[in-house]
C-alpha atoms as a PDB file:
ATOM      1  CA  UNK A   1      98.757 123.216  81.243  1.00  0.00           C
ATOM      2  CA  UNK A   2      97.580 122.415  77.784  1.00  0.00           C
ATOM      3  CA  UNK A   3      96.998 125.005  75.159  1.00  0.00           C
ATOM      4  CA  UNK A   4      93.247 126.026  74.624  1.00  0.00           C
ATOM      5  CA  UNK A   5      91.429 127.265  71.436  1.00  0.00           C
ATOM      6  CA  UNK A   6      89.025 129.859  71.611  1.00  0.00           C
ATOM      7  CA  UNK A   7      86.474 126.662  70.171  1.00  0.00           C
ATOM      8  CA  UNK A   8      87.674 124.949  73.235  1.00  0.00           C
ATOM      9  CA  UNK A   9      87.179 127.930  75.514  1.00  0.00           C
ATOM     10  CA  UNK A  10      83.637 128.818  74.043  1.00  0.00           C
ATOM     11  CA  UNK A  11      82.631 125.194  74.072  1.00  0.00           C
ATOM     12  CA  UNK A  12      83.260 125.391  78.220  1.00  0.00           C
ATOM     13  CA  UNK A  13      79.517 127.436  78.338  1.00  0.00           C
ATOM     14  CA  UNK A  14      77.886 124.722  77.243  1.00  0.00           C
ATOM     15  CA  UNK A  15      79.045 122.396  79.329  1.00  0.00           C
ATOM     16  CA  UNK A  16      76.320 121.672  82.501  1.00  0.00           C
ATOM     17  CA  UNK A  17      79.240 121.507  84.842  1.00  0.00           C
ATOM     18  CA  UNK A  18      80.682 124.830  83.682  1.00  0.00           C
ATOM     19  CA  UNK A  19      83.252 126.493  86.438  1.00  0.00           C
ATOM     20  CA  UNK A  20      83.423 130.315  86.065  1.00  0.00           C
ATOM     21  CA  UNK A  21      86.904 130.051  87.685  1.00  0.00           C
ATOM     22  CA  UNK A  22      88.422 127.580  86.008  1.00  0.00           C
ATOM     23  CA  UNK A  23      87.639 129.271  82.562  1.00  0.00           C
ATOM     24  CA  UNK A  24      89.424 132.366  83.738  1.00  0.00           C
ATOM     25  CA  UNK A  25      92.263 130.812  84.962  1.00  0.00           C
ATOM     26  CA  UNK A  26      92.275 128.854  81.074  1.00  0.00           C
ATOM     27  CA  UNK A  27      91.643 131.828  79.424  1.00  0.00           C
ATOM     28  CA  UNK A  28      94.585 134.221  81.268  1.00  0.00           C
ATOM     29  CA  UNK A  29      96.877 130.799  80.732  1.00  0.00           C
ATOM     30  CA  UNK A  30      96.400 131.797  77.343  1.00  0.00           C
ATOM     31  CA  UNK A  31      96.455 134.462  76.692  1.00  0.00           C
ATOM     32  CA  UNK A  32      99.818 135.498  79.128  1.00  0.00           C
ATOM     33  CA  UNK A  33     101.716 132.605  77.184  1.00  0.00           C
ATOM     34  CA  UNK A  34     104.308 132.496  80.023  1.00  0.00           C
ATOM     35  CA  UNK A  35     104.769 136.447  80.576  1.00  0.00           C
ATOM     36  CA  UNK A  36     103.593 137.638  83.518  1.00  0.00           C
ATOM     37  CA  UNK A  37      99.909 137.023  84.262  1.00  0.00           C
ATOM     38  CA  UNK A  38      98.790 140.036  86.034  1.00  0.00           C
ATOM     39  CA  UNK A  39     100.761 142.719  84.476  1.00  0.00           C
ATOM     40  CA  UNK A  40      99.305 145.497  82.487  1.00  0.00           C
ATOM     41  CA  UNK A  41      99.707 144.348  79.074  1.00  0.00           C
ATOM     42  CA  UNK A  42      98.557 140.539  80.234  1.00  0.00           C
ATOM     43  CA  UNK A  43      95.294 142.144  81.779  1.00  0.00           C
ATOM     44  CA  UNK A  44      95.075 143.950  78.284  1.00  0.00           C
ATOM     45  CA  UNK A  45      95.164 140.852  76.171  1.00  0.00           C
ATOM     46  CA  UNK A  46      92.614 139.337  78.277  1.00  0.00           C
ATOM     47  CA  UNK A  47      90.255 142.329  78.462  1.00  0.00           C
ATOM     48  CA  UNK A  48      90.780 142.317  74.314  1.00  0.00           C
ATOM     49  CA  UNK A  49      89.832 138.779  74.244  1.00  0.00           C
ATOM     50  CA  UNK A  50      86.823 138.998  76.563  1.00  0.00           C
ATOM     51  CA  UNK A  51      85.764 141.518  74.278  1.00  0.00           C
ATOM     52  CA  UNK A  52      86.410 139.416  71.256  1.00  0.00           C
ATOM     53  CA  UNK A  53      84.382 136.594  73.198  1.00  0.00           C
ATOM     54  CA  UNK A  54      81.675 138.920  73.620  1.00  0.00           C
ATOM     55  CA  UNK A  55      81.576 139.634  70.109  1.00  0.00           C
ATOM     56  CA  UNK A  56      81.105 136.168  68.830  1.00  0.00           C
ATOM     57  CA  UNK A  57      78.788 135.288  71.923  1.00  0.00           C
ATOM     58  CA  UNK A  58      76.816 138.178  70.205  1.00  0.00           C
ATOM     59  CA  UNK A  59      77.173 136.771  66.555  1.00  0.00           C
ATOM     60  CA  UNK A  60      76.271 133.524  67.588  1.00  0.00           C
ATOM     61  CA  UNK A  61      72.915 134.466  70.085  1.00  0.00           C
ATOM     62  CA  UNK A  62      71.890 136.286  66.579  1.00  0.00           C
ATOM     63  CA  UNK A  63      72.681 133.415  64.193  1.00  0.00           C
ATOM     64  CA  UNK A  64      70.550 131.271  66.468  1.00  0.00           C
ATOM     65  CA  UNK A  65      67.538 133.552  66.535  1.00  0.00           C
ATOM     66  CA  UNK A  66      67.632 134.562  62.781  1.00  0.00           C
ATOM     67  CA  UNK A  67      68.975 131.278  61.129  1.00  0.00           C
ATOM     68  CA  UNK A  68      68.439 128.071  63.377  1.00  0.00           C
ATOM     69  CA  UNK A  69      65.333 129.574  65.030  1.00  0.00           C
ATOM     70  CA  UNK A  70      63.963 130.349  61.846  1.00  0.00           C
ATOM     71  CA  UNK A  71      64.881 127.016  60.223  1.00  0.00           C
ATOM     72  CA  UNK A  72      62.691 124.924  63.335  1.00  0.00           C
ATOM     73  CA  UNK A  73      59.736 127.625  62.690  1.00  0.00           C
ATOM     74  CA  UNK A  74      60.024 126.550  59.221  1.00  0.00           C
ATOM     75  CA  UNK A  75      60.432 122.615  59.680  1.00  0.00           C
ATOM     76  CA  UNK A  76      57.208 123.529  62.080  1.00  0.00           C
ATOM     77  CA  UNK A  77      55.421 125.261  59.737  1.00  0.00           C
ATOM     78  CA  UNK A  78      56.226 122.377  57.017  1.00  0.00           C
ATOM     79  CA  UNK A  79      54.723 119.754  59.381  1.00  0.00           C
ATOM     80  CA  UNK A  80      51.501 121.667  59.036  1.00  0.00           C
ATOM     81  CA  UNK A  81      51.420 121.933  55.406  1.00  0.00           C
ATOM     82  CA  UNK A  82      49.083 120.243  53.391  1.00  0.00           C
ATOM     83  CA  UNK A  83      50.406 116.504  51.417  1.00  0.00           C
ATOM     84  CA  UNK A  84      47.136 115.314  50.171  1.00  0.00           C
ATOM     85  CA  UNK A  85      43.798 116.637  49.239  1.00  0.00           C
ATOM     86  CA  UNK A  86      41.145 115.166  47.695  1.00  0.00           C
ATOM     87  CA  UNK A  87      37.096 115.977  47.020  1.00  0.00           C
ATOM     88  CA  UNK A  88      34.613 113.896  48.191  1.00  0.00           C
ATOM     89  CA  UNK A  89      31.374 113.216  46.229  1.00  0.00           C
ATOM     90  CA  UNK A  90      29.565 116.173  44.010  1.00  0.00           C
ATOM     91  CA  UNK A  91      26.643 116.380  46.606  1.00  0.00           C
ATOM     92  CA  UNK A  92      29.128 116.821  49.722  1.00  0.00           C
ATOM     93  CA  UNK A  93      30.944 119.785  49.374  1.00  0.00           C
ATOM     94  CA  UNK A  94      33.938 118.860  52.249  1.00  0.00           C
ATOM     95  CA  UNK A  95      37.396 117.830  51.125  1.00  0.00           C
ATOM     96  CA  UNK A  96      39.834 115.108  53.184  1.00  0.00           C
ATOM     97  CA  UNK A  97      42.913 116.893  53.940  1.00  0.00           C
ATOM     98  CA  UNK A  98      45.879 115.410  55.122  1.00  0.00           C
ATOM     99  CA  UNK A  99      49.058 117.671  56.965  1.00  0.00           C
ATOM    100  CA  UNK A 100      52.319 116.317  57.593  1.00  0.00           C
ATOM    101  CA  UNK A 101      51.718 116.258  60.943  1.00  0.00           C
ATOM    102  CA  UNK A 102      48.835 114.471  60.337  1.00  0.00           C
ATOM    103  CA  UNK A 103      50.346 112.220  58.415  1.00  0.00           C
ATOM    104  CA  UNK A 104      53.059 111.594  60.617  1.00  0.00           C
ATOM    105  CA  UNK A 105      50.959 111.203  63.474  1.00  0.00           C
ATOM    106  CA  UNK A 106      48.873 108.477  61.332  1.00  0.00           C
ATOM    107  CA  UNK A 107      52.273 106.460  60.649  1.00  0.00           C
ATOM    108  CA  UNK A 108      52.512 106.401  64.412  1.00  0.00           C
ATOM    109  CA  UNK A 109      49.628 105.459  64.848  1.00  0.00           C
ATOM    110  CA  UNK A 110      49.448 102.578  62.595  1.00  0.00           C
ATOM    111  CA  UNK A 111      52.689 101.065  64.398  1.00  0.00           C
ATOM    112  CA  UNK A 112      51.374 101.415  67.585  1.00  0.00           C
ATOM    113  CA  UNK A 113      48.288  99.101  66.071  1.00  0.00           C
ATOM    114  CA  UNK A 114      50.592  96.614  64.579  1.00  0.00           C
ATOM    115  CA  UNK A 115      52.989  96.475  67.423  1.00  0.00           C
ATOM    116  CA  UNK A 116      50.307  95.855  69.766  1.00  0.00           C
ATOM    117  CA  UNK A 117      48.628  93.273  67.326  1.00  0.00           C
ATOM    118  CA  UNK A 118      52.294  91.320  67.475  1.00  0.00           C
ATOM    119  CA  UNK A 119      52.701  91.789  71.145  1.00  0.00           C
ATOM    120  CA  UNK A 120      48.990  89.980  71.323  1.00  0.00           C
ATOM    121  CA  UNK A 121      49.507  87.131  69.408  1.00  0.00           C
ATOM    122  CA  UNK A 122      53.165  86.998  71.031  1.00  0.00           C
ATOM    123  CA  UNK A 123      51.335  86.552  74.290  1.00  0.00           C
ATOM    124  CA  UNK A 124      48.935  84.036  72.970  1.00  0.00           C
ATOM    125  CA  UNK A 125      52.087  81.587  71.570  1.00  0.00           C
ATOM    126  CA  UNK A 126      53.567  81.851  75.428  1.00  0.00           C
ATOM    127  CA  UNK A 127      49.962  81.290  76.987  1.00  0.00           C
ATOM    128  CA  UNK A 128      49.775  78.016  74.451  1.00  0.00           C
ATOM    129  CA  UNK A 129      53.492  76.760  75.674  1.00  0.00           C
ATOM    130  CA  UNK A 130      52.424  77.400  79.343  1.00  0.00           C
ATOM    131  CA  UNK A 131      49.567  75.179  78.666  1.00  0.00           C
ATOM    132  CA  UNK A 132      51.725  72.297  76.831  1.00  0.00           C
ATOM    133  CA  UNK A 133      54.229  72.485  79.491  1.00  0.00           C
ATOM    134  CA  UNK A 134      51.528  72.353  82.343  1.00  0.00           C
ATOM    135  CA  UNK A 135      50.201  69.377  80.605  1.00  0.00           C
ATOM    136  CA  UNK A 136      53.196  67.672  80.031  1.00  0.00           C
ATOM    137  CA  UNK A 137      54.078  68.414  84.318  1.00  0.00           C
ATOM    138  CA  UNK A 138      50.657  66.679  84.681  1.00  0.00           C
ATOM    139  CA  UNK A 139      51.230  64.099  82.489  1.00  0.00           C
ATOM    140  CA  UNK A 140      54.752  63.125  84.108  1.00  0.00           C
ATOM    141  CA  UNK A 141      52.812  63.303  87.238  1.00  0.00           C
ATOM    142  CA  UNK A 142      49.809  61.060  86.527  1.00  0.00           C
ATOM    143  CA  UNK A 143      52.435  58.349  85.303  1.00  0.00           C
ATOM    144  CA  UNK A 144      54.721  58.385  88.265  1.00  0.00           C
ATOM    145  CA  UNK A 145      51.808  58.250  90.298  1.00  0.00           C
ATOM    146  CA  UNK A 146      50.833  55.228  88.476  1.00  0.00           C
ATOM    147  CA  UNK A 147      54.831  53.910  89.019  1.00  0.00           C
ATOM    148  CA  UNK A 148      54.010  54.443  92.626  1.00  0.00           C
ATOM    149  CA  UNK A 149      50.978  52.537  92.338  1.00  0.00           C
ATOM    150  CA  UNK A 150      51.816  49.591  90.889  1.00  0.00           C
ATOM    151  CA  UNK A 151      55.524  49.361  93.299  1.00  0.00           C
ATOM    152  CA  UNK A 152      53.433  49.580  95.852  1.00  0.00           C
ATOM    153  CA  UNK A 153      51.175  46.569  95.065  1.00  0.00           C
ATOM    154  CA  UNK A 154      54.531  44.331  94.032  1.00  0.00           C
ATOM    155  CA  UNK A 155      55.767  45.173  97.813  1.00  0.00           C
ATOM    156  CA  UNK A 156      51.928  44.276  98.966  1.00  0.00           C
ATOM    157  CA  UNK A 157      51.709  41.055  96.801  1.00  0.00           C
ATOM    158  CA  UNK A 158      56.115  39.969  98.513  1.00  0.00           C
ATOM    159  CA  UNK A 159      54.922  40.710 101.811  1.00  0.00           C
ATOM    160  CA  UNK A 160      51.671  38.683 100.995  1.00  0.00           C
ATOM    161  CA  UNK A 161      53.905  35.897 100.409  1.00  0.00           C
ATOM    162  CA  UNK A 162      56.089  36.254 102.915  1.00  0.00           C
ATOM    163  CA  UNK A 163      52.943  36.025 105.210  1.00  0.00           C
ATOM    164  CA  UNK A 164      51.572  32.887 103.416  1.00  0.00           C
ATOM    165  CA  UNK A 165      54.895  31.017 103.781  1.00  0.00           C
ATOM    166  CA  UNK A 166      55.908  31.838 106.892  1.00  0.00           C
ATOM    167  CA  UNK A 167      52.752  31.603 109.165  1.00  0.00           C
ATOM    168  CA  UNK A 168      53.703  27.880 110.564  1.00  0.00           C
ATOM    169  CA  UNK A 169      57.162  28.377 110.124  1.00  0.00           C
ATOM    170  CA  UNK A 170      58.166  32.036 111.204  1.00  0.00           C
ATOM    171  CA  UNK A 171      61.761  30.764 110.810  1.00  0.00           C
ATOM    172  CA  UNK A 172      62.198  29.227 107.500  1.00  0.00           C
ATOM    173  CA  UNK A 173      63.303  30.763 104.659  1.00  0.00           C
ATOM    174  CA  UNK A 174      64.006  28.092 102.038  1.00  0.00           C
ATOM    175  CA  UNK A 175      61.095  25.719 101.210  1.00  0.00           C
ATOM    176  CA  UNK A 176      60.928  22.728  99.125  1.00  0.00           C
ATOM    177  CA  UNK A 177      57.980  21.908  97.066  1.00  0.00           C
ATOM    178  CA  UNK A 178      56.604  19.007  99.056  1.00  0.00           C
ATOM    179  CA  UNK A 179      56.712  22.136 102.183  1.00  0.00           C
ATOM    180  CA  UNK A 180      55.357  24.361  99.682  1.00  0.00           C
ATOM    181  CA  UNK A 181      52.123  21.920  98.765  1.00  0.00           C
ATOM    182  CA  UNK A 182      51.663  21.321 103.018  1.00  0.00           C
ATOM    183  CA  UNK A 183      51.435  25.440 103.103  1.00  0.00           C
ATOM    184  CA  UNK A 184      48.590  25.902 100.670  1.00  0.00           C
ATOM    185  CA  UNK A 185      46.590  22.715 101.985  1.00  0.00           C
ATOM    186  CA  UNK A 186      46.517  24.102 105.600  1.00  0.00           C
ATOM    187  CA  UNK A 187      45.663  27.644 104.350  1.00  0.00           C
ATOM    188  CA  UNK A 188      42.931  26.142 101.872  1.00  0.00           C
ATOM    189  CA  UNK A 189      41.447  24.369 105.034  1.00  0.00           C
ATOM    190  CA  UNK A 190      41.801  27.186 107.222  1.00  0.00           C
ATOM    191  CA  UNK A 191      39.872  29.008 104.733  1.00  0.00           C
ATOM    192  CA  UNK A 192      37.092  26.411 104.072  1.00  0.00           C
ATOM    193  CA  UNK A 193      37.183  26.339 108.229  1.00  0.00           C
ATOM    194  CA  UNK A 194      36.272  30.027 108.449  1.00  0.00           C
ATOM    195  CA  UNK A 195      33.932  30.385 105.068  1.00  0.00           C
ATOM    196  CA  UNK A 196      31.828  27.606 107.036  1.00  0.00           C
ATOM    197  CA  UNK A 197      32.182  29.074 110.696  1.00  0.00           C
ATOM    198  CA  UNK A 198      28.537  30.820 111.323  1.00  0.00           C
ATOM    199  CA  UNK A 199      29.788  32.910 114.085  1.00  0.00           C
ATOM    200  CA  UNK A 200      33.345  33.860 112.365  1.00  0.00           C
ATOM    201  CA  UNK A 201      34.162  37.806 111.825  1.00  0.00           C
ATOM    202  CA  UNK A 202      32.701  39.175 109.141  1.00  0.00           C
ATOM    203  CA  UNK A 203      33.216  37.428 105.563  1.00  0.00           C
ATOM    204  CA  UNK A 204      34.130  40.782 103.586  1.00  0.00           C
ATOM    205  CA  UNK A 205      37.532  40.551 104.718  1.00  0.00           C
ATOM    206  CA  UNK A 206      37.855  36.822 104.095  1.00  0.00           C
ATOM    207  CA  UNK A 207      36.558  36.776 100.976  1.00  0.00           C
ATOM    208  CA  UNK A 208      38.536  39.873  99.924  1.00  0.00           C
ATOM    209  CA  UNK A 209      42.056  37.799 100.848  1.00  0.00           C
ATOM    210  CA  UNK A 210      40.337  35.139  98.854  1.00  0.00           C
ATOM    211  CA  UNK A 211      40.978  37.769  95.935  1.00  0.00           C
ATOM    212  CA  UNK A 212      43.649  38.785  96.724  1.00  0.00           C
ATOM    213  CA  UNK A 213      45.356  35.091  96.697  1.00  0.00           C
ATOM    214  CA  UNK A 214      42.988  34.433  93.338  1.00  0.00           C
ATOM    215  CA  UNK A 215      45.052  37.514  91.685  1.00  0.00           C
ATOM    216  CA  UNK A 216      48.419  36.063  92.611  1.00  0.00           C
ATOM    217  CA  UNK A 217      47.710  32.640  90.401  1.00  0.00           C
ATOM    218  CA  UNK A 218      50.352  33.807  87.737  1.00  0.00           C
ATOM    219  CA  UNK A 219      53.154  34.427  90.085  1.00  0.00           C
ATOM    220  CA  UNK A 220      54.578  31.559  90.116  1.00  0.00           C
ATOM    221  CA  UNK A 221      54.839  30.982  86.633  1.00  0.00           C
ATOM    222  CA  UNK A 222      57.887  30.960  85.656  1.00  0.00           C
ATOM    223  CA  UNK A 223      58.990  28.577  88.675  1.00  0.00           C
ATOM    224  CA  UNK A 224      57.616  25.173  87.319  1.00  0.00           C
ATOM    225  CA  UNK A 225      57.883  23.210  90.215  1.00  0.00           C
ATOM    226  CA  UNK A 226      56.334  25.751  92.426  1.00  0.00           C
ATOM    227  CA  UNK A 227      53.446  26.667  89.601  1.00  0.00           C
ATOM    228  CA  UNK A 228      51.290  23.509  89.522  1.00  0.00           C
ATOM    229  CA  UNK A 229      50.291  22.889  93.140  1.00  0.00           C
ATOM    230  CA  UNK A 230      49.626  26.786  93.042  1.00  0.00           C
ATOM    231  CA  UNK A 231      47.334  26.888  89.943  1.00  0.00           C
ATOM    232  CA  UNK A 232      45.674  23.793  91.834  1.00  0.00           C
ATOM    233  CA  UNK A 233      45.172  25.625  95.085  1.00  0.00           C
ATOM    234  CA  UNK A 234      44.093  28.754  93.249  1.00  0.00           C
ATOM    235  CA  UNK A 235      41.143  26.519  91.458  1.00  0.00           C
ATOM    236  CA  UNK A 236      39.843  24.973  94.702  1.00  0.00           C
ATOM    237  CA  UNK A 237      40.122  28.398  96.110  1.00  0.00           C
ATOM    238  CA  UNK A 238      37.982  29.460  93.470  1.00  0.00           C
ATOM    239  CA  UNK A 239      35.427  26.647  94.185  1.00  0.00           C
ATOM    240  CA  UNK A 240      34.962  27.269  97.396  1.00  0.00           C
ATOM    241  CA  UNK A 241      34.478  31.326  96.931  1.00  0.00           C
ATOM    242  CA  UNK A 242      31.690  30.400  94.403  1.00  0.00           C
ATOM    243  CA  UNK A 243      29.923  27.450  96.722  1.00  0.00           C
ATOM    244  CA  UNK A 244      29.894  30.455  99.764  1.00  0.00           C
ATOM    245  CA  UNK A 245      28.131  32.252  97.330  1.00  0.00           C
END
């Protein structure tokens, strides 16, 4: 068993977990030094160091309550002493005093002010990122909504086509332009057939695939030999949309 100071032994009463038996059994360890532990002059040494423990317990107790004890009164006392004074005018006869405590308190007090003022405008600089990042979300949304959009109407304006070319002949796929002329003449008169019908379904729904076909006349652009009999059928398409009018 290690070899205990009486610092170390004293220190053991201010420990929160402090075992009464365990300090005795220390304390005889030490003081017996190897003789025997319960024989009369053992027993003396530890009733003459009990005593001695007393003692200092004693010293101590009164060199809290006359030295430390007095030294918080005074550092309390202090805290209530005056650090500023100053008159007011002639015709008020009040002063503005100012303690330490006071003044203290006042420090505090300021910082809690300032802190708060930070932690505000803190809050206001994550409010205005929430907003730009919201807005941004929206943004991103609006435009891939618009991405939607438009892939959607290239898919409506292929199947369109599809439709167009393969109404007479469900099972070609390949057409050449002499084909591709015959197509657009029949539709053109089927159209003229129905514009002209008085009993036909209603014309809302004709004339609005009459759009839709008008808004198609750059699609073939870049496919020359395809382009000019579909600019021509898109101008006598137009013709007869304004004479229905």
């Amino acid at each position: 068993m290690a070899d205990y100071t009486n610092t170390e032994l004293i220190s053991m009463f201010f420990d929160d977990e402090f075992n009464p038996s365990a300090f005795i059994n220390m304390l005889i360890h030490k003081v017996t030094s190897g003789s025997q532990a319960y024989s009369k002059t053992s027993l003396s040494k530890v009733s003459h160091t009990i005593n001695q423990l007393t003692t200092h317990l004693d010293y101590t107790i009164t060199d809290i309550a006359t030295n430390e004890l007095q030294n918080k009164l005074t550092i309390l006392e202090n805290s209530n002493s005056l650090i500023n004074s100053s008159k007011l005018d002639e015709d008020e006869h009040e002063s503005l005093e100012t303690t330490r405590l006071q003044y203290y308190i006042n420090i505090l007090n300021n910082s809690i002010f300032t802190l708060g003022a930070e932690l505000a405008e803190i809050n206001k600089q994550i409010d205005a990122s929430n907003e730009n990042l919201n807005n941004e979300s929206i943004q991103t949304l609006i435009q891939l909504k618009q991405v939607k959009t438009n892939l959607s109407q290239v898919i409506q304006v292929f199947e369109d086509i599809i439709q167009l070319l393969s109404k007479n002949n469900i099972e070609k796929t390949t057409f050449s332009v002499e084909e591709f002329q015959q197509v657009l003449n029949d539709l053109l008169e089927s159209i003229k057939l129905e514009l002209n019908t008085q009993n036909s379904a209603p014309k809302n729904i004709l004339l609005n695939h009459i759009d839709k076909l008008i808004q198609m006349q750059d699609l073939f652009t870049n496919m020359s030999h395809f382009n000019s009999p579909f600019k021509k059928f898109i101008s006598r398409l137009i013709i007869e949309k304004e004479q229905f009018k």
